[in-house]
N, C-alpha and C. Protein backbone atom coordinates (compact mmCIF):
# COMPACT_ATOMS: atom_id res chain seq x y z
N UNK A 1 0.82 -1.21 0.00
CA UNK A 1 0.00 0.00 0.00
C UNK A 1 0.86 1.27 0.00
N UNK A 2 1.75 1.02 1.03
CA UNK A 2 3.25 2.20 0.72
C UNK A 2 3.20 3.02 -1.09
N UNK A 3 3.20 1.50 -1.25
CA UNK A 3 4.06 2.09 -2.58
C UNK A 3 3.57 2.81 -3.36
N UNK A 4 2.22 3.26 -2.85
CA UNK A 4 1.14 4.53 -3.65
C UNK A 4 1.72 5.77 -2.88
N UNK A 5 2.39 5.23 -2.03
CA UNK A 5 2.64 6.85 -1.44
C UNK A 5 3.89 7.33 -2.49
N UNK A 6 5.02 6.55 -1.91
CA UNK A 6 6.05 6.51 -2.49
C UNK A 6 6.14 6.43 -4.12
N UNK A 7 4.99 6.44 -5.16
CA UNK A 7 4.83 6.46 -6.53
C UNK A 7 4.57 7.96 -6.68
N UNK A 8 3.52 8.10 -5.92
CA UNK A 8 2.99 9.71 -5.90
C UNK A 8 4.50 10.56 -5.43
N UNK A 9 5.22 10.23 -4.42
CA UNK A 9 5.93 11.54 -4.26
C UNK A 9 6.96 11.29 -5.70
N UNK A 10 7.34 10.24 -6.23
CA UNK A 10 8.23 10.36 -7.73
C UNK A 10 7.60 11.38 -8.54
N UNK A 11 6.11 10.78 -8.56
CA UNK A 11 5.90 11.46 -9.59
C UNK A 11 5.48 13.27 -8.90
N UNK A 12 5.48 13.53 -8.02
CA UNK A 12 5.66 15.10 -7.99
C UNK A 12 6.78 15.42 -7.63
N UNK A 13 8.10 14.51 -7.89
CA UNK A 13 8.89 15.17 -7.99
C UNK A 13 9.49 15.20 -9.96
N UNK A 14 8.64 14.45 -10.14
CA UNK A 14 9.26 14.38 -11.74
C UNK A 14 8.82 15.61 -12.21
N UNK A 15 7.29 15.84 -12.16
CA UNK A 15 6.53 16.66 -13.04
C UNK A 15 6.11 18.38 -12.15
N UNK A 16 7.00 18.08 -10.81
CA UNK A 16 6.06 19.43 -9.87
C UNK A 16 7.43 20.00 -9.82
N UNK A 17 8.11 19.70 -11.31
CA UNK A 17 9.62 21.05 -11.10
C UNK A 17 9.13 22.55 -11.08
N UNK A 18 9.58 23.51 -9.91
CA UNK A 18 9.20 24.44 -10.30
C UNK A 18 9.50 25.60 -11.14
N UNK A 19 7.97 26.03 -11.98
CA UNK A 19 8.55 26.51 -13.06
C UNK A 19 7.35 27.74 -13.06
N UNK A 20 7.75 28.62 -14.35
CA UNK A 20 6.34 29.54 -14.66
C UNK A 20 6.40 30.55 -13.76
N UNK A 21 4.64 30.94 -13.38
CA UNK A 21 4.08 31.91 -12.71
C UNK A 21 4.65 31.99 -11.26
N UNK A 22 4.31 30.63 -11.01
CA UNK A 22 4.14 30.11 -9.44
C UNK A 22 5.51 30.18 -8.86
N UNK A 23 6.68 29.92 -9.84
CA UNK A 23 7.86 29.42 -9.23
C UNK A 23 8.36 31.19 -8.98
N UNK A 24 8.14 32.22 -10.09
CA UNK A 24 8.55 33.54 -9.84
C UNK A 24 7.95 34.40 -8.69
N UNK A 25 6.65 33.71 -8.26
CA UNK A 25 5.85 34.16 -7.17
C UNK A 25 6.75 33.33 -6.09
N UNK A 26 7.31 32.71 -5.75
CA UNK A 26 7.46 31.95 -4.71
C UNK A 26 9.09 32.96 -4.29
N UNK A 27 10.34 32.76 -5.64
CA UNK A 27 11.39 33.60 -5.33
C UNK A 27 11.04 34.79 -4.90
N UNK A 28 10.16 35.61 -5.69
CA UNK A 28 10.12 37.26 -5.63
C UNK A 28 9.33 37.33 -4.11
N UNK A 29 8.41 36.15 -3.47
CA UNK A 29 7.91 36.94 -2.08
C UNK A 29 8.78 36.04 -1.21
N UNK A 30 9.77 35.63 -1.41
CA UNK A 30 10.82 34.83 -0.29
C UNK A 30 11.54 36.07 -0.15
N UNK A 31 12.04 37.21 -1.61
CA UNK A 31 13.19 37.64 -1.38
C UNK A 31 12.36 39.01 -0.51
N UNK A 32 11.38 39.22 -0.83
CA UNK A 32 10.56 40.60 -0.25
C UNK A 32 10.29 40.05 1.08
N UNK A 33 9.53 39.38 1.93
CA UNK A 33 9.02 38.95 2.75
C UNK A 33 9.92 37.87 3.44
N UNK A 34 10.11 37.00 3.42
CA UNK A 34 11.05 36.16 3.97
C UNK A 34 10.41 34.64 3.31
N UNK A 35 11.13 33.57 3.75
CA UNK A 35 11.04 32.07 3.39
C UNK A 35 9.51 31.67 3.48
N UNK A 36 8.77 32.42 4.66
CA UNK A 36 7.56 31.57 5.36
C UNK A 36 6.66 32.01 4.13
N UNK A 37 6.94 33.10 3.51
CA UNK A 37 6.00 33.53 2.40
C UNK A 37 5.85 32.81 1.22
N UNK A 38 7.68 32.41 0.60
CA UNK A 38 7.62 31.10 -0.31
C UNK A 38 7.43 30.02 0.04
N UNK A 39 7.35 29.32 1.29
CA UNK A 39 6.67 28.06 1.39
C UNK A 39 5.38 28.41 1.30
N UNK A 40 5.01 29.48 1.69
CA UNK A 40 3.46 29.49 2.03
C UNK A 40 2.69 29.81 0.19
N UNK A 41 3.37 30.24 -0.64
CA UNK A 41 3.25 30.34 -2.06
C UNK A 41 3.34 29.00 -2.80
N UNK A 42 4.10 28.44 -2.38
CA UNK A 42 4.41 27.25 -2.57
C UNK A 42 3.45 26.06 -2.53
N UNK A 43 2.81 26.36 -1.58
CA UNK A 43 1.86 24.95 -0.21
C UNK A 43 0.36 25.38 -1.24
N UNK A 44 0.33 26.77 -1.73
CA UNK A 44 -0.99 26.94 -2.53
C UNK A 44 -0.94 26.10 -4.09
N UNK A 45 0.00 25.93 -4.37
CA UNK A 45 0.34 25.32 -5.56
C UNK A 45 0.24 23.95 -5.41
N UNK A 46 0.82 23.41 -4.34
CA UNK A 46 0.73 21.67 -4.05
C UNK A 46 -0.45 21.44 -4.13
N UNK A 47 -1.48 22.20 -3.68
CA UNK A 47 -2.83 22.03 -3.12
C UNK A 47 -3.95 21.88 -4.50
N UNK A 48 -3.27 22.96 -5.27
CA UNK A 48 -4.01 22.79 -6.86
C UNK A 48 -3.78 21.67 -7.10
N UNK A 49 -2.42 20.86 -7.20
CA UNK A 49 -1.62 20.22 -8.05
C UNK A 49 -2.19 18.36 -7.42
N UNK A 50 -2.49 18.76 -6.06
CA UNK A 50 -3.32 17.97 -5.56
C UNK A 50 -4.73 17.91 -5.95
N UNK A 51 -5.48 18.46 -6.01
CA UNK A 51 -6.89 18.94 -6.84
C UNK A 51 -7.06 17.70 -7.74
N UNK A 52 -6.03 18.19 -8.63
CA UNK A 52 -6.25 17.68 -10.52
C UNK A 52 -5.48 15.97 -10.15
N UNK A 53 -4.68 15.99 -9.70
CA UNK A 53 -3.77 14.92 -8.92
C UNK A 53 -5.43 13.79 -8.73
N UNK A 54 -6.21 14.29 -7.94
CA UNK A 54 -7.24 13.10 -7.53
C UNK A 54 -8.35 12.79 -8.27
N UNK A 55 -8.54 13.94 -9.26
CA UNK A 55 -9.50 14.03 -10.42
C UNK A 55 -8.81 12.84 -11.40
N UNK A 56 -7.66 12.85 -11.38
CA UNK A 56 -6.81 11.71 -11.92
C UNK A 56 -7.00 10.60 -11.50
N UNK A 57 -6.48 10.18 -10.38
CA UNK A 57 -6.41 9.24 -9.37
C UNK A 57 -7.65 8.56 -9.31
N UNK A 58 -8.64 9.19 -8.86
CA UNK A 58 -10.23 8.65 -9.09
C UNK A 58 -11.14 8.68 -9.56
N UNK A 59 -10.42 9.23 -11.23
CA UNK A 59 -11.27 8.85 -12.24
C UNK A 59 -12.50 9.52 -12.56
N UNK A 60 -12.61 10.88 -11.82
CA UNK A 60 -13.59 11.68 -12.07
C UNK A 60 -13.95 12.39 -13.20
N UNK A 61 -14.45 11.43 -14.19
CA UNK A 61 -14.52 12.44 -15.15
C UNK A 61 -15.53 13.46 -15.58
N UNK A 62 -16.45 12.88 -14.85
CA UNK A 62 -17.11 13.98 -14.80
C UNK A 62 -16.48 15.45 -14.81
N UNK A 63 -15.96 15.34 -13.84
CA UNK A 63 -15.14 16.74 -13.58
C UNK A 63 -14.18 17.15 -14.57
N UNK A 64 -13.36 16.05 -14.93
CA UNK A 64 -12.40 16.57 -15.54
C UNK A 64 -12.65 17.00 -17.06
N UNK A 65 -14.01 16.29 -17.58
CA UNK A 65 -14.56 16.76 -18.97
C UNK A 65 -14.46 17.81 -19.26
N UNK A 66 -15.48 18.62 -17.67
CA UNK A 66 -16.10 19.97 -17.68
C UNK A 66 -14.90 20.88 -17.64
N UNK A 67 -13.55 20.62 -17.05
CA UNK A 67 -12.70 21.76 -16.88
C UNK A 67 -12.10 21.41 -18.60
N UNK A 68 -11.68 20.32 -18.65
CA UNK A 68 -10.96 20.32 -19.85
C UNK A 68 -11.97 21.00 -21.05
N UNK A 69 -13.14 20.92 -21.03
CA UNK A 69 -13.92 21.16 -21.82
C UNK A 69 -13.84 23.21 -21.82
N UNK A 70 -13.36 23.42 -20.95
CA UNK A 70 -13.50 25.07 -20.62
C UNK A 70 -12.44 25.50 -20.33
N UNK A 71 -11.46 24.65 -20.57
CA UNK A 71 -9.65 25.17 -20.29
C UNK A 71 -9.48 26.37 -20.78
N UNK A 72 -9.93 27.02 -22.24
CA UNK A 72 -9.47 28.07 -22.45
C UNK A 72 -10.10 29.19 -21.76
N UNK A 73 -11.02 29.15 -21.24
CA UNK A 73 -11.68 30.11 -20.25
C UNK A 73 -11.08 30.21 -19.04
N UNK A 74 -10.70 29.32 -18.60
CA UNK A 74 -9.96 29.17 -17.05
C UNK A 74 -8.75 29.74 -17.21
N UNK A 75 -7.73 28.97 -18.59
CA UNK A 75 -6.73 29.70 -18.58
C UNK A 75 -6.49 31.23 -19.06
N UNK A 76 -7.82 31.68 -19.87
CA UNK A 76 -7.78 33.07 -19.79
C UNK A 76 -7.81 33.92 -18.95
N UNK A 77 -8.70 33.29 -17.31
CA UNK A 77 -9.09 33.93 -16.25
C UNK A 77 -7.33 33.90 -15.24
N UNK A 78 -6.58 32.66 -15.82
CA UNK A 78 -5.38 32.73 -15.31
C UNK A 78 -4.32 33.34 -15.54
N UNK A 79 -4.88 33.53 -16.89
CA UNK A 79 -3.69 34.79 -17.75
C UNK A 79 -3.89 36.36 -16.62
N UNK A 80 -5.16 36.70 -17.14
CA UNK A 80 -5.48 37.92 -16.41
C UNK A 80 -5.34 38.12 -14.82
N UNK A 81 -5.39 37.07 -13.89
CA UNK A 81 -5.08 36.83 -12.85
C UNK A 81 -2.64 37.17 -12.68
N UNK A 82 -2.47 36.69 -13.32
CA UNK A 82 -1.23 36.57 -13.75
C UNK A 82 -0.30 37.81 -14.04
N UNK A 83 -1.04 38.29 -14.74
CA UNK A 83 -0.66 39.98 -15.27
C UNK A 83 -1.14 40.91 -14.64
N UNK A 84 -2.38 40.88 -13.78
CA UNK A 84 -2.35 41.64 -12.58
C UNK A 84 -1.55 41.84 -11.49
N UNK A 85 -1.10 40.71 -11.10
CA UNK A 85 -0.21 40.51 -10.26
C UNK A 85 1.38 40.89 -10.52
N UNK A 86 1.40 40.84 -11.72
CA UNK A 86 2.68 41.47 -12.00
C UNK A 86 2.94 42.94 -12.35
N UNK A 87 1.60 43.36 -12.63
CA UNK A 87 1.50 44.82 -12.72
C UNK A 87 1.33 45.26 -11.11
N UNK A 88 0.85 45.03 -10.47
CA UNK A 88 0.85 45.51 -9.47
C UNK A 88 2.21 45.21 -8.32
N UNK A 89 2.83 44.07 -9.03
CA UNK A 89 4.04 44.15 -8.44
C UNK A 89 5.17 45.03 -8.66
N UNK A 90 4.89 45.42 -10.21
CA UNK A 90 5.83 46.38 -10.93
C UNK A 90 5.69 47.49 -10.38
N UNK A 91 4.68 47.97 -10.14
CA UNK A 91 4.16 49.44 -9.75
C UNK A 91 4.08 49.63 -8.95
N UNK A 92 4.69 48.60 -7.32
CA UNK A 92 5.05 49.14 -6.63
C UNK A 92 6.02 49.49 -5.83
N UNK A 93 5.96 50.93 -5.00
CA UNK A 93 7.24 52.23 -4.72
C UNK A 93 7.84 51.71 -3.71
N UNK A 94 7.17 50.34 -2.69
CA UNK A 94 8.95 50.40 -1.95
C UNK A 94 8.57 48.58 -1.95
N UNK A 95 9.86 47.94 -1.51
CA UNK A 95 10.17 46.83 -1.30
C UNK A 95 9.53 45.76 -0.54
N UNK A 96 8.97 46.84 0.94
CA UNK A 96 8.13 45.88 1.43
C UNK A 96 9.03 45.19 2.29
N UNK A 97 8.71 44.77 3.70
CA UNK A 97 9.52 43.94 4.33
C UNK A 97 8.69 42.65 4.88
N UNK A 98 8.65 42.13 6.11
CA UNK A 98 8.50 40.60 6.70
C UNK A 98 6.83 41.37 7.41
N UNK A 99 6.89 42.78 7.85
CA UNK A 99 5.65 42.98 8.57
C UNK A 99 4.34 43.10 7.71
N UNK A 100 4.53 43.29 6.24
CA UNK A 100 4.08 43.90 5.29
C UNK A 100 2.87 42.56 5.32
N UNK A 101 4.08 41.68 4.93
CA UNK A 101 3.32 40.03 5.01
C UNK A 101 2.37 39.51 6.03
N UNK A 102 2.72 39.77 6.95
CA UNK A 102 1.95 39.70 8.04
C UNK A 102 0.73 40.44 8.05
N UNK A 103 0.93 41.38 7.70
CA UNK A 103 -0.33 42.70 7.49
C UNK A 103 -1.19 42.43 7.04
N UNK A 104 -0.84 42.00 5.43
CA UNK A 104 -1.75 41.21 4.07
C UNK A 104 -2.30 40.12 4.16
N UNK A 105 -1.50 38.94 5.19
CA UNK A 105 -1.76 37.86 5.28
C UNK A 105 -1.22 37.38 4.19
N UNK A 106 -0.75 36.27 5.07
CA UNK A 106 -0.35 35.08 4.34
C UNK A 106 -1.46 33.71 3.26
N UNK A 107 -2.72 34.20 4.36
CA UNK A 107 -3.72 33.18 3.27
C UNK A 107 -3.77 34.15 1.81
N UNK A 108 -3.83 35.36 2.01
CA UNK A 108 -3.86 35.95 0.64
C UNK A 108 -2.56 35.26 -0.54
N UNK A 109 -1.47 35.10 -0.13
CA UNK A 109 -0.55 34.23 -0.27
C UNK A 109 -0.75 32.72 -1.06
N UNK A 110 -0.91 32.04 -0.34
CA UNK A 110 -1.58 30.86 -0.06
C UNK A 110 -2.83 30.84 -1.17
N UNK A 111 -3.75 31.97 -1.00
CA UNK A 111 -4.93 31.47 -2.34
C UNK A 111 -4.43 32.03 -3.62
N UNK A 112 -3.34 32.89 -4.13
CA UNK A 112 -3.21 33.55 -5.05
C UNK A 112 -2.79 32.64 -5.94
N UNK A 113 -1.53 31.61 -5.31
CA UNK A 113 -0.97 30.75 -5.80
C UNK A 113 -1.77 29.45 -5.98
N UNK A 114 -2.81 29.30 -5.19
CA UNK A 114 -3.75 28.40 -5.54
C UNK A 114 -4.43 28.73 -6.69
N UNK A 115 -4.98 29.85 -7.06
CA UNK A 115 -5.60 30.17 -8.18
C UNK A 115 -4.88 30.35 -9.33
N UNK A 116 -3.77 30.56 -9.49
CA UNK A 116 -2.61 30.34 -10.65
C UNK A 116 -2.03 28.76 -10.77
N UNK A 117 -1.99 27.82 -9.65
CA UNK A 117 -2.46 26.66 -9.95
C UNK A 117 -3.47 26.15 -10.53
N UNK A 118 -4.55 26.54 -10.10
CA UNK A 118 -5.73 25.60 -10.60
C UNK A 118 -6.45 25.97 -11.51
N UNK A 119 -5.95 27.44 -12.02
CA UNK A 119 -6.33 27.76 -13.71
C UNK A 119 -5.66 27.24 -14.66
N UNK A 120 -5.10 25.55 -14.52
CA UNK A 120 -4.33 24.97 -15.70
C UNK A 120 -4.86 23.80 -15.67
N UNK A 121 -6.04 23.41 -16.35
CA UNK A 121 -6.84 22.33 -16.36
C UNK A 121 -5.85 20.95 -17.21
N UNK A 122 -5.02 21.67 -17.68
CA UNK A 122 -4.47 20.88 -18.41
C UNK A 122 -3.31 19.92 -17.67
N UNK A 123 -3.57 20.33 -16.68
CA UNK A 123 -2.26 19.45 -15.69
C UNK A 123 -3.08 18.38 -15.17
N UNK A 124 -4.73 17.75 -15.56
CA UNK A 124 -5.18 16.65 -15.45
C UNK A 124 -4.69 15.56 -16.49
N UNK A 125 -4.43 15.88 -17.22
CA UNK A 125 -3.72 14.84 -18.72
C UNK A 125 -2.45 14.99 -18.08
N UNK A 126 -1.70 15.98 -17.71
CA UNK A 126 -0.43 15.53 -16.93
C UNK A 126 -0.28 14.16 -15.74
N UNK A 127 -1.22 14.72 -15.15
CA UNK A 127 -1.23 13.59 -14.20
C UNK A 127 -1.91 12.87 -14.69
N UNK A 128 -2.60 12.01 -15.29
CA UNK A 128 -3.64 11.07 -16.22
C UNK A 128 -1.78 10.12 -16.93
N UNK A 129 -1.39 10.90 -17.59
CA UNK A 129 0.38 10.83 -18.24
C UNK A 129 0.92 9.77 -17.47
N UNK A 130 0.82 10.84 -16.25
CA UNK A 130 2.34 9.86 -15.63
C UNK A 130 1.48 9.15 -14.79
N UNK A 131 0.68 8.77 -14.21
CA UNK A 131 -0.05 7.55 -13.51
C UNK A 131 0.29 6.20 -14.10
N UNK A 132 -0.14 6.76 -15.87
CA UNK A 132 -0.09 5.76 -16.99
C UNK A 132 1.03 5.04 -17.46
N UNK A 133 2.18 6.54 -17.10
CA UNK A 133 3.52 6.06 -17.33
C UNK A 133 4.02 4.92 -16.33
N UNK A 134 3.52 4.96 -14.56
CA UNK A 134 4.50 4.40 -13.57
C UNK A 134 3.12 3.06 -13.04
N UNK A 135 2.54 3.23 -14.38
CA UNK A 135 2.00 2.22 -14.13
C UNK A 135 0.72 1.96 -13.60
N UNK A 136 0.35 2.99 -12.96
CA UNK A 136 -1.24 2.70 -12.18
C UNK A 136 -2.70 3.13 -12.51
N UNK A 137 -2.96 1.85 -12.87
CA UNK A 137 -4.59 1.82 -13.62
C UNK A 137 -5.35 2.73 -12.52
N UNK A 138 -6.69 2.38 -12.62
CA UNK A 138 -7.93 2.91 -12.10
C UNK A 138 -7.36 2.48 -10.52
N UNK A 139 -7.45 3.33 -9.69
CA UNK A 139 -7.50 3.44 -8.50
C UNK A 139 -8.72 2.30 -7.83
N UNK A 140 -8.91 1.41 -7.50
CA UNK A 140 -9.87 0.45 -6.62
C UNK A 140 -10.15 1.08 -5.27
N UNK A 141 -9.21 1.20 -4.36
CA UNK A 141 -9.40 1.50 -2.87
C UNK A 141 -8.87 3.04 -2.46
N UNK A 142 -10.31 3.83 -1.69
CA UNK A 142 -10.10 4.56 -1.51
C UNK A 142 -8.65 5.36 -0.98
N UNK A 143 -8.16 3.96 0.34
CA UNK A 143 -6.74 4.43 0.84
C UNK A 143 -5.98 4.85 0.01
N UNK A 144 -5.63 3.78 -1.16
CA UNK A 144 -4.47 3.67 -2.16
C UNK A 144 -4.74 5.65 -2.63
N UNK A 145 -5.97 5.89 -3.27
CA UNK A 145 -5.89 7.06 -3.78
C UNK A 145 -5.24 8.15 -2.88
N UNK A 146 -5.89 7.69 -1.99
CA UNK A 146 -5.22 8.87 -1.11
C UNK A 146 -3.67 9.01 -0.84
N UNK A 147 -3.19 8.06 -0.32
CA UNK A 147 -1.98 7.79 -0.42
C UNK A 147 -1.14 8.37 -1.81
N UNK A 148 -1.69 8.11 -3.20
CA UNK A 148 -1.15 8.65 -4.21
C UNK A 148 -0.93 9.86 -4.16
N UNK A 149 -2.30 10.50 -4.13
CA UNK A 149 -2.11 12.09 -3.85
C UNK A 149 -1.56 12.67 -2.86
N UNK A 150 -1.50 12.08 -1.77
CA UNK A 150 -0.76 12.47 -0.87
C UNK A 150 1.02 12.98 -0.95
N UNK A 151 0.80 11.68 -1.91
CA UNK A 151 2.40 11.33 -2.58
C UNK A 151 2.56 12.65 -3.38
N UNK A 152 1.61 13.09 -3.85
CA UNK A 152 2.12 13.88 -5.44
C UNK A 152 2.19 15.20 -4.55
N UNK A 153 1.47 15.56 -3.72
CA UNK A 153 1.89 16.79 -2.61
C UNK A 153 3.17 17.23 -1.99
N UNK A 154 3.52 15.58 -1.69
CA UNK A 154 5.02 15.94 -0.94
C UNK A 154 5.83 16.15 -2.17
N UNK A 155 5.89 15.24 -3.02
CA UNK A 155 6.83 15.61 -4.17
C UNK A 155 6.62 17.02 -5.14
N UNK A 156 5.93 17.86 -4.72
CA UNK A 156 5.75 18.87 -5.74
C UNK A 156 5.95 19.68 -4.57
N UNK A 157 5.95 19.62 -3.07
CA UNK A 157 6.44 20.43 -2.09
C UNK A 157 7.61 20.20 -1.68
N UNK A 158 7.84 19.56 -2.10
CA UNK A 158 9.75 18.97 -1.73
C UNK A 158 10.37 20.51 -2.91
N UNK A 159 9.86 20.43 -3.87
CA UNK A 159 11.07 21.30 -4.89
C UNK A 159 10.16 22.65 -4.33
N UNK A 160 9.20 23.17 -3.83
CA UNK A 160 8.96 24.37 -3.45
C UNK A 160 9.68 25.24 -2.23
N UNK A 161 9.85 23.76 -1.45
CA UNK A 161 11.26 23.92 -0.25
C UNK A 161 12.24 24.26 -0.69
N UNK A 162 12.91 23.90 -1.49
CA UNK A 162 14.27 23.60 -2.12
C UNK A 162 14.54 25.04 -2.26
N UNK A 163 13.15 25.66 -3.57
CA UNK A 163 13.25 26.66 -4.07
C UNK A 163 13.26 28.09 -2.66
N UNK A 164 12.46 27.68 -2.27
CA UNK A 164 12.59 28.82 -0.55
C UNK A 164 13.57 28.60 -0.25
N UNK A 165 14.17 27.92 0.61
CA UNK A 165 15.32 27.85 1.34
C UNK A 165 16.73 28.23 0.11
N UNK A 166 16.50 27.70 -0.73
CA UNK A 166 17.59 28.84 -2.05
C UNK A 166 17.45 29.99 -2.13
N UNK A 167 16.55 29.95 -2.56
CA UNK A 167 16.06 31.95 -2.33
C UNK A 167 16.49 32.57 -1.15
N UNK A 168 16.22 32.32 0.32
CA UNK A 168 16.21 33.02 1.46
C UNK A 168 17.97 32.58 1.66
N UNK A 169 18.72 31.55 1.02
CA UNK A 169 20.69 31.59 1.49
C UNK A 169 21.05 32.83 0.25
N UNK A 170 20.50 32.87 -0.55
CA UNK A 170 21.12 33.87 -1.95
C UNK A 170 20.77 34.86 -1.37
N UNK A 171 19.82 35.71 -0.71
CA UNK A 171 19.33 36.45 -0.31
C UNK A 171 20.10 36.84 0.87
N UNK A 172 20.87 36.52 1.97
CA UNK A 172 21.61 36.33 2.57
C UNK A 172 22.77 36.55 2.28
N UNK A 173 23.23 35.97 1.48
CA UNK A 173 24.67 36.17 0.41
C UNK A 173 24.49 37.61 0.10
N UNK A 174 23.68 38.16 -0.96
CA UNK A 174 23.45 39.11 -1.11
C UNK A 174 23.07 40.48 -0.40
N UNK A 175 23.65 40.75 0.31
CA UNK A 175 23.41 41.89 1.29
C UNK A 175 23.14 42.97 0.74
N UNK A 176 23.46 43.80 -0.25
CA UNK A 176 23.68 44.54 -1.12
C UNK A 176 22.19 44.75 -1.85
N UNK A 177 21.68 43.06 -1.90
CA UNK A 177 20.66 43.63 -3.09
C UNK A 177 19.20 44.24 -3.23
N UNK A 178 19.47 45.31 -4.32
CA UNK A 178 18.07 46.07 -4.03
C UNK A 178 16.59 44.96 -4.32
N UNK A 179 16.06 45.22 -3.51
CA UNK A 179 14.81 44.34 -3.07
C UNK A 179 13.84 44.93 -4.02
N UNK A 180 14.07 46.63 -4.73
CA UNK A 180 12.89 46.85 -5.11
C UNK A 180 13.10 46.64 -6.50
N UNK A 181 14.28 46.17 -6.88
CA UNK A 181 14.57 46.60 -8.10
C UNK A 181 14.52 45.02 -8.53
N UNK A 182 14.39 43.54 -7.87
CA UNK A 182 13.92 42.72 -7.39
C UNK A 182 12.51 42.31 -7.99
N UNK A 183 11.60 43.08 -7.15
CA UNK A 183 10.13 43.14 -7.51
C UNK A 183 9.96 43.38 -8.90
N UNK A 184 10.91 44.26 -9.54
CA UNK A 184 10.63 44.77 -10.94
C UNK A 184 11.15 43.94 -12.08
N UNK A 185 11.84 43.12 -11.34
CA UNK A 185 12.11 42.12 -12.25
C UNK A 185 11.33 40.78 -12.33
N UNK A 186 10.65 40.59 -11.49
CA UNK A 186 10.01 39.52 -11.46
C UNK A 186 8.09 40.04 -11.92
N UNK A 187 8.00 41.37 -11.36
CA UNK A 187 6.92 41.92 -12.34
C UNK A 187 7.02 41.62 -12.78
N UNK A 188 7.77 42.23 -14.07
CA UNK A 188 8.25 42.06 -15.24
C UNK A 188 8.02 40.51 -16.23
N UNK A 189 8.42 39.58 -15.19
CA UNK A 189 8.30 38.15 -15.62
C UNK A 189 7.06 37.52 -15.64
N UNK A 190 6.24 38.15 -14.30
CA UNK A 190 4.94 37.40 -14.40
C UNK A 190 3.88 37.98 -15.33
N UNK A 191 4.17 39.76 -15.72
CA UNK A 191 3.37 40.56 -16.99
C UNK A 191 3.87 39.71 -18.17
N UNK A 192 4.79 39.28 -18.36
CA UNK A 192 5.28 38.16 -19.79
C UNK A 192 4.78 37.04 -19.91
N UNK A 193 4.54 36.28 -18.69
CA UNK A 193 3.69 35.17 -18.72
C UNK A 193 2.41 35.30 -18.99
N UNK A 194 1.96 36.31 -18.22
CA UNK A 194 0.30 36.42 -18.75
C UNK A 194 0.41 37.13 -19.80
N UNK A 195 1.03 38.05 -20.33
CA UNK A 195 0.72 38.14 -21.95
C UNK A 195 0.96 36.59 -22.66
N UNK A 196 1.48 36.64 -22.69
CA UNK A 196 2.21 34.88 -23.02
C UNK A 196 0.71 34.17 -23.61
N UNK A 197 0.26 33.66 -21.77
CA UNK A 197 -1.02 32.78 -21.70
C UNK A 197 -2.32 33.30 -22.71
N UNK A 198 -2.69 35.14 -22.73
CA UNK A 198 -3.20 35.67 -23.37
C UNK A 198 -3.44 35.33 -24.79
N UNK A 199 -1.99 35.84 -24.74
CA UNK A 199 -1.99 35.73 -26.47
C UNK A 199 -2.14 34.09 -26.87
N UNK A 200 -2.11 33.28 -26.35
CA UNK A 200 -2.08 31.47 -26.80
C UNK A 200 -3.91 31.54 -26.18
N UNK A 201 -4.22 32.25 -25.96
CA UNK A 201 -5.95 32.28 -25.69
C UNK A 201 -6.37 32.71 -26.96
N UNK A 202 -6.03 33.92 -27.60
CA UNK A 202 -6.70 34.30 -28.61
C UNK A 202 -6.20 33.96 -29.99
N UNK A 203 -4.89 33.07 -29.88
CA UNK A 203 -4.80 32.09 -31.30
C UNK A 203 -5.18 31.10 -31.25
């Protein structure tokens, strides 16, 4: 029965490299705010990634018709979600420190990155993929599922760690570096992605 756990964390560590929206949200509020902010950016993403992970796992297709069936709507709502956030990161006048976070809250945190997770319907055929790849048919027993997904959580939160605790030693190293000038670069990155997503909406 283990070995659903231990399949699931492979496979989020194969496929939950971090990358994109989520992974620039996770550096840019580790280096503004501190580590607890990129795990906590981080833990919203596992949680999507878990979502679609059990829609997989147990075969819901119901569900998964309806999103796949409306992906480009979701991912349009994720584009625009995406490029807000980077405009408003761009545009703003100071750096922001550890109290700031606290202020805003961290669940704000926590759901932003959930919702830039779970506007990618298409990461159900991902996981549908690699189930198929490591082998595991239709899920039978409720435990086993769980256990899978469970699995695919730790392994897609294992590299969100990685990525925090890198961020917050470079950050460290770096004494010197401007924090705001920081934000403007990673604006910058997440306004490119959602144009990006945009423009692959309207071709």
């Amino acid at each position: 029965m283990m070995l659903f756990l231990l399949r699931g964390i492979l496979i989020g560590l194969i496929f939950g490299l971090p990358a994109g929206a989520v992974g620039a949200m996770t550096v840019q509020r580790t280096f503004q705010y501190g580590i607890w902010a990129g795990l906590i950016t981080g833990l919203g993403s596992s949680v999507a990634d878990c979502f679609y992970a059990s829609i997989g796992a147990f075969g819901l297709t119901l569900i998964s018709d309806f999103l796949l069936q409306g992906q480009n709507i979701i991912h349009c709502a994720g584009g625009c979600l995406i490029l807000a956030m980077g405009i408003g990161i761009l545009w703003k006048k100071d750096a922001g420190n550890r109290k700031d976070a606290e202020t805003s809250g961290f669940l704000r945190m926590f759901l932003s990155s959930f919702a830039v997770g779970i506007t990618n319907p298409a990461a159900i055929l991902t996981f549908l993929l690699a189930f198929s790849w490591f082998g595991i048919g239709e899920i039978t027993g409720f435990i086993e599922g769980i256990l899978l997904v469970c699995g695919v959580f730790l392994g897609t939160y294992i590299w969100w760690g990685f990525l925090a605790v890198g961020t917050e030693r470079l950050k460290k190293k770096a004494k010197q570096m401007n924090l705001l000038r920081v934000n403007k670069i990673f604006g910058g990155i997440l306004i490119i992605l959602g144009v990006g997503i945009l423009i692959g909406f309207l071709i």
